[in-house]
C-alpha atoms as a PDB file:
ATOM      1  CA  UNK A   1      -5.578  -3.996  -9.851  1.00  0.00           C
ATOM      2  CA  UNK A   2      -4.814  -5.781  -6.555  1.00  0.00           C
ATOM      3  CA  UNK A   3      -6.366  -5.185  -3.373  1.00  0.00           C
ATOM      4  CA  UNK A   4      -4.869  -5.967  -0.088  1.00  0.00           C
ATOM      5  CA  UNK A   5      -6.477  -5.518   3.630  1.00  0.00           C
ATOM      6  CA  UNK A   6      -5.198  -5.119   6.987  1.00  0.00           C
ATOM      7  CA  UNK A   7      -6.789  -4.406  10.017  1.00  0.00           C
ATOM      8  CA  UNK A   8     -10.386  -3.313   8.343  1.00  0.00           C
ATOM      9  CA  UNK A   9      -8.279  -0.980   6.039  1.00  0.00           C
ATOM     10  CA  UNK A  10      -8.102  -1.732   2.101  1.00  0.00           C
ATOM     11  CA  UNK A  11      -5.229  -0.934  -0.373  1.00  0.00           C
ATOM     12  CA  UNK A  12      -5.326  -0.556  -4.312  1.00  0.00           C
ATOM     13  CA  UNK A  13      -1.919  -2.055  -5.296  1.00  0.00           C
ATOM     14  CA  UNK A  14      -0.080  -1.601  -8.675  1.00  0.00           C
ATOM     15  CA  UNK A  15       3.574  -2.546  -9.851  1.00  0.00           C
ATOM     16  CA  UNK A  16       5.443   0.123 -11.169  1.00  0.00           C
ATOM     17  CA  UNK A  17       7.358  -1.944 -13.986  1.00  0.00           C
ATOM     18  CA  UNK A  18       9.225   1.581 -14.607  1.00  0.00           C
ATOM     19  CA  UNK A  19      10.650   1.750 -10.985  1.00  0.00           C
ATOM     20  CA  UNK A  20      10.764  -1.735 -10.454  1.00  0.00           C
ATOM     21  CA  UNK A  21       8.545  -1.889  -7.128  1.00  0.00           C
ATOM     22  CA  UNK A  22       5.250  -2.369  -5.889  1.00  0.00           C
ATOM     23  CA  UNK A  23       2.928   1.123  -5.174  1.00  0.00           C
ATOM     24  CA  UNK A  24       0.389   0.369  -3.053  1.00  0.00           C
ATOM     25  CA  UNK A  25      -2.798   3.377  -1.859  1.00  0.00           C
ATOM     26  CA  UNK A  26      -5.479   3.324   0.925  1.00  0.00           C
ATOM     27  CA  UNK A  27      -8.722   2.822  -0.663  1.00  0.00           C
ATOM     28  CA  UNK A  28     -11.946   4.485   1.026  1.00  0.00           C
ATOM     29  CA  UNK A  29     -10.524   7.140   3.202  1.00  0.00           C
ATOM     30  CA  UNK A  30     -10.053  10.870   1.973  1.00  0.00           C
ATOM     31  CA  UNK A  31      -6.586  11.361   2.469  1.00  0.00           C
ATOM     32  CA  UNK A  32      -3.962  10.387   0.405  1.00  0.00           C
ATOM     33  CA  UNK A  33      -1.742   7.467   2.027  1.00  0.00           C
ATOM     34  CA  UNK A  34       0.702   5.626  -0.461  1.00  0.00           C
ATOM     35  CA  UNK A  35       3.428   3.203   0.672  1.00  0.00           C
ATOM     36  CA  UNK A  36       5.988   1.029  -1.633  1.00  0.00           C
ATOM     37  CA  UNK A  37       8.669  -1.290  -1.172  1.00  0.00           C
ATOM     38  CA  UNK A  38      11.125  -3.222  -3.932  1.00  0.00           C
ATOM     39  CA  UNK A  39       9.859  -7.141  -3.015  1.00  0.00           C
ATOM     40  CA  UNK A  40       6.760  -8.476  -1.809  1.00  0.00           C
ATOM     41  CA  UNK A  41       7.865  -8.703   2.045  1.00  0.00           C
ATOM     42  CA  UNK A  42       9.345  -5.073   1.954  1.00  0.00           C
ATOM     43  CA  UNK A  43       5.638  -4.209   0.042  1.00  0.00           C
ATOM     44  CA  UNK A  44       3.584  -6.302   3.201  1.00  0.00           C
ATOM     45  CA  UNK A  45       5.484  -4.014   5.336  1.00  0.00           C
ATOM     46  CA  UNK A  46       4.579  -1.023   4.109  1.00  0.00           C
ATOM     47  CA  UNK A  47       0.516  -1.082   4.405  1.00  0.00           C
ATOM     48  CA  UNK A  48       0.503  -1.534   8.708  1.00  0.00           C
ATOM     49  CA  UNK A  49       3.032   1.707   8.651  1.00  0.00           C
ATOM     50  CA  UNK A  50       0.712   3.420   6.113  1.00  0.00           C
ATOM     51  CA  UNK A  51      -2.195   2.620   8.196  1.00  0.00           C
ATOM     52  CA  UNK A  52      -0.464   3.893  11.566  1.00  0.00           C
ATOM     53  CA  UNK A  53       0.529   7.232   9.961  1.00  0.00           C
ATOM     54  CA  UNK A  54      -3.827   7.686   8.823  1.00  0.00           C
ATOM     55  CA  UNK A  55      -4.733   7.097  12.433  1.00  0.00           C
END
């Protein structure tokens, strides 16, 4: 497993060979926030929305 960070916030990320994209999940908070995207610059997009929709 891969972790990415942005802003103080951490992500788990996983690729999803089935689907064909990247999954990635805040780590250390107690909600569930998930974000995905089909390339690696769609993916890096995803985690600053994903942390936006937490706050």
């Amino acid at each position: 497993m891969n972790i990415m960070t942005y802003k103080g916030y951490a992500a788990n990320i996983q690729y999803d060979a089935e689907d064909h994209i990247f999954v990635g999940r805040l780590a250390g908070i107690t909600d569930i926030v998930t974000f995905h995207g089909e390339s690696v610059t769609e993916f890096g997009s995803g985690i600053p929305s994903g942390c936006r929709s937490f706050r």
